[in-house]
N, C-alpha and C. Protein backbone atom coordinates (compact mmCIF):
# COMPACT_ATOMS: atom_id res chain seq x y z
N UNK A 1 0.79 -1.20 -4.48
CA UNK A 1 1.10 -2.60 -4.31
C UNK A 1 0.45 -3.13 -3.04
N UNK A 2 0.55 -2.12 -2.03
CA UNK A 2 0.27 -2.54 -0.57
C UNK A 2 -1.38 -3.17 -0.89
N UNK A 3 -2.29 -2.46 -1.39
CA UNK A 3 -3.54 -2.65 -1.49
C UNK A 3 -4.13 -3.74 -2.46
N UNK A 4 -2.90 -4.13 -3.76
CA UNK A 4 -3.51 -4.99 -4.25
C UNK A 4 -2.78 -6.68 -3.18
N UNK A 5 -2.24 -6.61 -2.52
CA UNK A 5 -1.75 -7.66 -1.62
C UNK A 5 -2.42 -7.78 -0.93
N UNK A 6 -2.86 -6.65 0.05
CA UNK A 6 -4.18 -7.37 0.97
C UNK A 6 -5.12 -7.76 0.51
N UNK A 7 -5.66 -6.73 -0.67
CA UNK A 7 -6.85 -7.72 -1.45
C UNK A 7 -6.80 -9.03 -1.86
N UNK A 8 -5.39 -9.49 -2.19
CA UNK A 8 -4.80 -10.62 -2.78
C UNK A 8 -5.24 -11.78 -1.24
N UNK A 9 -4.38 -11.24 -0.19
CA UNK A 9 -4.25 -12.42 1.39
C UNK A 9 -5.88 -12.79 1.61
N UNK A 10 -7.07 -11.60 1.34
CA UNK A 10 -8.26 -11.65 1.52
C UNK A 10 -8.57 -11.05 1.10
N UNK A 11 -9.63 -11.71 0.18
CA UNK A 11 -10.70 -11.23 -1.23
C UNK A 11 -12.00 -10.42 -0.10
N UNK A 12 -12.06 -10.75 1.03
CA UNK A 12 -13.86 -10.06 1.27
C UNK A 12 -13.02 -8.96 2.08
N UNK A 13 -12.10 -8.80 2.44
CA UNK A 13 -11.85 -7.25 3.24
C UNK A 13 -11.63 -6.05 1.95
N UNK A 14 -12.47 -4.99 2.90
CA UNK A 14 -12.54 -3.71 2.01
C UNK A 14 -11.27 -3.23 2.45
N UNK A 15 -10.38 -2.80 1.08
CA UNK A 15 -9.30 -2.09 1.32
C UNK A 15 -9.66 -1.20 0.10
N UNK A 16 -8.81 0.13 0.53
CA UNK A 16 -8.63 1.42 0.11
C UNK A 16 -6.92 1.75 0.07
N UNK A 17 -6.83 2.62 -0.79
CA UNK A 17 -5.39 3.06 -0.57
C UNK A 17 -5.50 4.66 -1.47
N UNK A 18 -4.57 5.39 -0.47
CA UNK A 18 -4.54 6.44 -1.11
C UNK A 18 -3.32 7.55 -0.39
N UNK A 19 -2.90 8.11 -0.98
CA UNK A 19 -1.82 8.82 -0.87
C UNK A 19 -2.10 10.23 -0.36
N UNK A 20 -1.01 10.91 0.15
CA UNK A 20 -1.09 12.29 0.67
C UNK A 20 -0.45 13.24 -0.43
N UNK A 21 0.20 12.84 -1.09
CA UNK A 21 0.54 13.47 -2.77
C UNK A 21 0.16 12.24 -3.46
N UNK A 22 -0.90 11.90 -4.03
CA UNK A 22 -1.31 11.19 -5.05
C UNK A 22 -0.15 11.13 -6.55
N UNK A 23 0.13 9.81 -7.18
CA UNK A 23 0.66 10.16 -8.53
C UNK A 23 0.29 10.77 -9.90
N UNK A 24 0.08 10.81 -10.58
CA UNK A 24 -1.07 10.65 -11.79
C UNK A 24 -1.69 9.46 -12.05
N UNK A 25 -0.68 8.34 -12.08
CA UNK A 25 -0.86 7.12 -12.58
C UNK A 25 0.10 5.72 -11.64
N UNK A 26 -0.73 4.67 -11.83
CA UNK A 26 0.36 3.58 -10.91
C UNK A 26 1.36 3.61 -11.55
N UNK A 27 1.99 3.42 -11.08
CA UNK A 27 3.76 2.97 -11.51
C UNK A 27 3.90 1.62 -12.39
N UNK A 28 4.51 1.74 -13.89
CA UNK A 28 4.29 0.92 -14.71
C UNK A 28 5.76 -0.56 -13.56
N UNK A 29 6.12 0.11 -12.74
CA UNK A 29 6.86 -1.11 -12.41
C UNK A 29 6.70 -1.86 -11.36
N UNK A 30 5.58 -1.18 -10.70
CA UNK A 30 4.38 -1.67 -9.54
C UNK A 30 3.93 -2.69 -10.35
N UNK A 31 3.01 -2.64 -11.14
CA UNK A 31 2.17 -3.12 -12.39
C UNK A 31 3.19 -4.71 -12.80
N UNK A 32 4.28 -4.31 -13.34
CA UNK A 32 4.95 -5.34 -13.36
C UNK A 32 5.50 -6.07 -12.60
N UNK A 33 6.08 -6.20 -11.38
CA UNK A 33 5.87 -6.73 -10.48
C UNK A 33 4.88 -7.77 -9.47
N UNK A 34 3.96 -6.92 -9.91
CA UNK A 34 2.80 -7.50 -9.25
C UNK A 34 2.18 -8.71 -9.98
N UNK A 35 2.46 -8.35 -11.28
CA UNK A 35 1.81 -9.43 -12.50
C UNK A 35 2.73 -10.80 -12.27
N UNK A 36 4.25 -10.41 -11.79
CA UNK A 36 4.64 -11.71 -11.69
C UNK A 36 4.40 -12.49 -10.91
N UNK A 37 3.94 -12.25 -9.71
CA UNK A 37 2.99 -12.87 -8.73
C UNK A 37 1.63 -12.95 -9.08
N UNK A 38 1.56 -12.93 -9.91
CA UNK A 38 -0.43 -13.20 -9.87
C UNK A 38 -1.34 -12.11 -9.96
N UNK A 39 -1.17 -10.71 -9.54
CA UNK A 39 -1.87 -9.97 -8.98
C UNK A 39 -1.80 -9.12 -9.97
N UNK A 40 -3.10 -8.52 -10.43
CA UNK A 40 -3.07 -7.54 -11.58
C UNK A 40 -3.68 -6.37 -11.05
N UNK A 41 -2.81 -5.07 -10.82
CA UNK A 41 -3.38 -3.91 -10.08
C UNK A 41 -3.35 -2.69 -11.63
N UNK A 42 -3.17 -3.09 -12.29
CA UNK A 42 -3.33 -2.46 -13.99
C UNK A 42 -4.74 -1.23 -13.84
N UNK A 43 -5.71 -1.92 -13.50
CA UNK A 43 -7.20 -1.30 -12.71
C UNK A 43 -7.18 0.05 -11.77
N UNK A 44 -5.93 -0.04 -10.76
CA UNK A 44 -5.83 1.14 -10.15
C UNK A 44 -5.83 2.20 -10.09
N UNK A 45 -6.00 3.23 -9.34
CA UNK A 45 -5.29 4.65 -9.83
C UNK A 45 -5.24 5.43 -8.82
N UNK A 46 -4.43 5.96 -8.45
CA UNK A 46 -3.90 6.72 -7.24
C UNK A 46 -5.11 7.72 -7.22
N UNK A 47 -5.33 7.37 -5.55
CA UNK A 47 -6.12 8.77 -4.89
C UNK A 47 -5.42 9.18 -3.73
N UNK A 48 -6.79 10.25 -3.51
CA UNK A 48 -6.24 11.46 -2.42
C UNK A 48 -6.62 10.80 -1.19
N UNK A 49 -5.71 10.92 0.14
CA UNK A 49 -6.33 10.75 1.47
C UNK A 49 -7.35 11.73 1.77
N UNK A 50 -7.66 12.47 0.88
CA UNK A 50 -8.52 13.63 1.41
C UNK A 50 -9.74 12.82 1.24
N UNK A 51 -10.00 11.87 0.05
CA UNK A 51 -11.45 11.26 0.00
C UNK A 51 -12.22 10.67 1.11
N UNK A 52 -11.19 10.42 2.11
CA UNK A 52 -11.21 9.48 2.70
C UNK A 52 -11.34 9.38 4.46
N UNK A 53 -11.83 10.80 4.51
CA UNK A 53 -10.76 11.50 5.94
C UNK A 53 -12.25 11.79 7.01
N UNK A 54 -13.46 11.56 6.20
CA UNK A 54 -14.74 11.35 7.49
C UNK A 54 -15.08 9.90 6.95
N UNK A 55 -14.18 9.07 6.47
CA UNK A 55 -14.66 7.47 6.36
C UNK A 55 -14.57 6.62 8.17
N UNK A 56 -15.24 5.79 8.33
CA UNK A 56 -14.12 4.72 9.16
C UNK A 56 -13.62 3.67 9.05
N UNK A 57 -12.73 3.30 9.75
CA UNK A 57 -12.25 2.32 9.33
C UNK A 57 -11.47 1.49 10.38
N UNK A 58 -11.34 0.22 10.10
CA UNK A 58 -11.10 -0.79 11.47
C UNK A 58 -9.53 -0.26 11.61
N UNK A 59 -9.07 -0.08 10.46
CA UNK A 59 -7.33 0.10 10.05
C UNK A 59 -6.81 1.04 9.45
N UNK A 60 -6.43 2.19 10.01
CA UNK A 60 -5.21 2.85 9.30
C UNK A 60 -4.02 2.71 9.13
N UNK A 61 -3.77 2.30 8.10
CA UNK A 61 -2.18 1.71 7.92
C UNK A 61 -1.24 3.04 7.21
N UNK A 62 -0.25 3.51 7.61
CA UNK A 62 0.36 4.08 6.56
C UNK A 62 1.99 3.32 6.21
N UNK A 63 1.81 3.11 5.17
CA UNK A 63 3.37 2.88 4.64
C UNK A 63 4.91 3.53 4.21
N UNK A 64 4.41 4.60 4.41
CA UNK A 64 5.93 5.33 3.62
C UNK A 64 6.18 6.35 5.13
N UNK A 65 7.08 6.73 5.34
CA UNK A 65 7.14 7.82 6.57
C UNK A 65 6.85 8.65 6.42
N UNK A 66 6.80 9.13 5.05
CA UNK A 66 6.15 10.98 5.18
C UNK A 66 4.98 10.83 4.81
N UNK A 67 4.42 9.86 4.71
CA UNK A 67 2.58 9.77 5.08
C UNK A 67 2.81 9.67 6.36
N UNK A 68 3.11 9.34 7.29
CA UNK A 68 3.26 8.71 8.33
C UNK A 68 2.89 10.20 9.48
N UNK A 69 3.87 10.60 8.93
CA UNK A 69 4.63 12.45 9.05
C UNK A 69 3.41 13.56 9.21
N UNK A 70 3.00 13.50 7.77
CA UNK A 70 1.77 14.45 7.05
C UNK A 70 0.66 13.59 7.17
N UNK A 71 -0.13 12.59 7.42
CA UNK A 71 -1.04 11.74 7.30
C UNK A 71 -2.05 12.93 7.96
N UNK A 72 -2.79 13.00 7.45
CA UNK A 72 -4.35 14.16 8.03
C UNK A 72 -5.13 13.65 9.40
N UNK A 73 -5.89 14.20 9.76
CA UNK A 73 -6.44 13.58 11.10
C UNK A 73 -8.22 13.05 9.92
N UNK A 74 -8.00 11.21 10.85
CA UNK A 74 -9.37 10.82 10.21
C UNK A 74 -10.47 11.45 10.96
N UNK A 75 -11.79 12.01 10.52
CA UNK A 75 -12.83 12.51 11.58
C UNK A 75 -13.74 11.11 11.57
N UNK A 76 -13.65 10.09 10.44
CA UNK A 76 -14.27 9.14 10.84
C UNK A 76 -13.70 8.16 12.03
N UNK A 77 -14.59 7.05 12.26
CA UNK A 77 -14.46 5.92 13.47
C UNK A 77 -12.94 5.20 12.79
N UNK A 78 -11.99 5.41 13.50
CA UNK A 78 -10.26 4.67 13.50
C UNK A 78 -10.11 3.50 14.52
N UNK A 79 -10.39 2.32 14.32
CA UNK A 79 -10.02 1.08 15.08
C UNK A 79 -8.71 1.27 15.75
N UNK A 80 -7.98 1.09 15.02
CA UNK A 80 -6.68 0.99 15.35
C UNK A 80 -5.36 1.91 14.03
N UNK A 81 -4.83 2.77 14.51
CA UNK A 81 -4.28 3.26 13.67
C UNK A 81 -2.27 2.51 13.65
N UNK A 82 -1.81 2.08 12.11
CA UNK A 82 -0.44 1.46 12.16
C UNK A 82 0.23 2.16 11.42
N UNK A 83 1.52 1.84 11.88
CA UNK A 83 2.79 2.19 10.30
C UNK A 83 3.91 1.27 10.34
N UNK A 84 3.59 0.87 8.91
CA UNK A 84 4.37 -0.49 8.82
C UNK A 84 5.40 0.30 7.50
N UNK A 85 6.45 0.28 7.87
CA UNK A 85 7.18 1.63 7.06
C UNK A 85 7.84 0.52 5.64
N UNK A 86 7.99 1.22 4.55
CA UNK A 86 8.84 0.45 3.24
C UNK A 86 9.23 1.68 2.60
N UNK A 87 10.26 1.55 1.89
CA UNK A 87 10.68 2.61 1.58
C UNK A 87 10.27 2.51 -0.04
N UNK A 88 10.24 3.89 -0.54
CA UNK A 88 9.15 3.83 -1.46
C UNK A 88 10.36 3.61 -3.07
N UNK A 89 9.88 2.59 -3.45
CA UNK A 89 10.22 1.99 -4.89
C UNK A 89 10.88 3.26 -5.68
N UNK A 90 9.94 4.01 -5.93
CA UNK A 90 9.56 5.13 -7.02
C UNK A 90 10.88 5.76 -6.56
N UNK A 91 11.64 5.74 -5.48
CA UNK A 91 13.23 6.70 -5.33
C UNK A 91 14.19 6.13 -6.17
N UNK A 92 13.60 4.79 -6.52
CA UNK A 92 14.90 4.09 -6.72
C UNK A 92 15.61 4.56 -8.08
N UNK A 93 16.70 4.25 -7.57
CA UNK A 93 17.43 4.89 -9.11
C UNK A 93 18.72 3.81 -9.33
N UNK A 94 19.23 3.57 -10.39
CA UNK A 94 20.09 2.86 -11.43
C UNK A 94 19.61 2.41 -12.96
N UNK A 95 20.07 1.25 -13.32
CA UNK A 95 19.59 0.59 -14.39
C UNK A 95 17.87 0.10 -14.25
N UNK A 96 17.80 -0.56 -15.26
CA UNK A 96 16.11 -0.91 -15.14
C UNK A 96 16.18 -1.63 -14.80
N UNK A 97 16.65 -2.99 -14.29
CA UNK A 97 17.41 -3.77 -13.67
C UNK A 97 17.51 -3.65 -12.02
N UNK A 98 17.97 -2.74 -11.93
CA UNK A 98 18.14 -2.40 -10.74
C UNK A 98 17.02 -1.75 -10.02
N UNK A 99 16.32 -1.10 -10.61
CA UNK A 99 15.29 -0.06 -10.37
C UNK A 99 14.02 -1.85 -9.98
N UNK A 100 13.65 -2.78 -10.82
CA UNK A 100 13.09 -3.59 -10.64
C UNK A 100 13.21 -4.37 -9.34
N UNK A 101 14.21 -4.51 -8.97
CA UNK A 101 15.06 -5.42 -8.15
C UNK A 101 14.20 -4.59 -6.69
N UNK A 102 14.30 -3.21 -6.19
CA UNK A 102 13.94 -2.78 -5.63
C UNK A 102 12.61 -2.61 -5.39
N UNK A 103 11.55 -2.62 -6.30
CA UNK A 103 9.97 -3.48 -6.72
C UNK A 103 9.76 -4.52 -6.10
N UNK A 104 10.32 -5.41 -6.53
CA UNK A 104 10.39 -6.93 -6.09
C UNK A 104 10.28 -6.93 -4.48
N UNK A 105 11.68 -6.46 -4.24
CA UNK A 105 12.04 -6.33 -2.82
C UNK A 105 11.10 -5.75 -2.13
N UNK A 106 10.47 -4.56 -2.34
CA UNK A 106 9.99 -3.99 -1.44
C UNK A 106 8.26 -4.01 -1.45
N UNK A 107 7.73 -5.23 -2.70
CA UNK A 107 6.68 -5.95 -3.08
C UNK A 107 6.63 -6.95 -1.84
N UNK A 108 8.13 -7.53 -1.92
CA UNK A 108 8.01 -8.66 -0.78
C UNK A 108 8.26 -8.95 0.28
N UNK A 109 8.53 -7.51 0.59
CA UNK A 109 8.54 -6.84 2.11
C UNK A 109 7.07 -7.17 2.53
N UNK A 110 6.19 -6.09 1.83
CA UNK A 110 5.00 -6.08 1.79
C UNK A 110 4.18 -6.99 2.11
N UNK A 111 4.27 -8.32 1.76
CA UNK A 111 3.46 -9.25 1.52
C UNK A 111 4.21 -10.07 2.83
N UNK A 112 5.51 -10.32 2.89
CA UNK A 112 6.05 -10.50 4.47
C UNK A 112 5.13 -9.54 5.86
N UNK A 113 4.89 -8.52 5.77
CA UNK A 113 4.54 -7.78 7.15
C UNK A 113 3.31 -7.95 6.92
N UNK A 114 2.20 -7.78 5.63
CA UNK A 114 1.01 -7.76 5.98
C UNK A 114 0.32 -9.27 5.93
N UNK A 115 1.38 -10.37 5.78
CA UNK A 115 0.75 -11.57 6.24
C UNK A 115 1.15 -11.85 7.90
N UNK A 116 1.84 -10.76 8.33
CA UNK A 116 2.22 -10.73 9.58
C UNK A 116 1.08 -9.68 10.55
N UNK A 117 0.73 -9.07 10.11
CA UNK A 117 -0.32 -8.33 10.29
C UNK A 117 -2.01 -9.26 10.12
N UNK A 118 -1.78 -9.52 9.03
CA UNK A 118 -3.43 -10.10 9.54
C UNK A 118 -3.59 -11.52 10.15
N UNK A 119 -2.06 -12.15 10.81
CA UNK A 119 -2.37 -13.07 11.79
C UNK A 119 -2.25 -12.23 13.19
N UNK A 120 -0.99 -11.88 13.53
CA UNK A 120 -0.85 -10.85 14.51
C UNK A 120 -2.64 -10.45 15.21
N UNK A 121 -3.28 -9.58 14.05
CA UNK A 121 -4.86 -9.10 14.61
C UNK A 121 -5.90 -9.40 14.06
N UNK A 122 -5.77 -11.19 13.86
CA UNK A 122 -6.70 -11.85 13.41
C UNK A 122 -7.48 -11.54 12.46
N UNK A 123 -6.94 -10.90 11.55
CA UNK A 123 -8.08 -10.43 9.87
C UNK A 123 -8.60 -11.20 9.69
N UNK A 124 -9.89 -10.99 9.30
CA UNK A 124 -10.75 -12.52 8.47
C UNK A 124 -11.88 -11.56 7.62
């Protein structure tokens, strides 16, 4: 979600996203979520931080704490490294209903901090 939102705030910044346990597949309730706002991340598919680890990059963001925790050391150029923490959807447990509700929420967490983030350090 995190990655199709920044792409969403700004279409010309290169964003990447990728996990330290990758899923198989996005989360069909990521997917839905996202569609109700506009944003179709259907296209995605979870990768490895390993792809990624002699890249550089202006921004390392990690989102969940045990990326945060386990996150690998980048050997490429790191601008500035962040952690803007959300707790991850995919725990959630009740009804489907409920399980959504927590999507939403933590979709619009998301889109709260990282429009706070790219005024904060001037993204363009």
């Amino acid at each position: 979600m995190a990655e199709g939102i920044l792409r969403n705030i700004n279409s010309e910044l290169d964003v990447f996203s990728a996990g330290t346990i990758p899923e198989k597949k996005v989360n069909p309730n990521a997917i839905a979520v996202m569609n109700e706002i506009g944003i179709d991340i259907s296209g995605q598919y979870p990768k490895s931080v390993d792809e990624y680890l002699t890249d550089s990059f202006d921004f390392v963001i990690t989102v969940c704490d045990n990326a945060r925790e386990v996150c690998p050391v980048f050997t490429g150029r790191v601008g500035k490294r962040l952690h803007i923490g959300f707790p991850d959807p995919a725990a959630a447990r009740g009804s489907a209903e409920d399980v959504h509700k927590v999507y939403q929420e933590v979709r619009d967490k998301i889109i709260e901090k990282f429009n706070e983030l790219i005024f904060t350090h001037s993204i363009t």
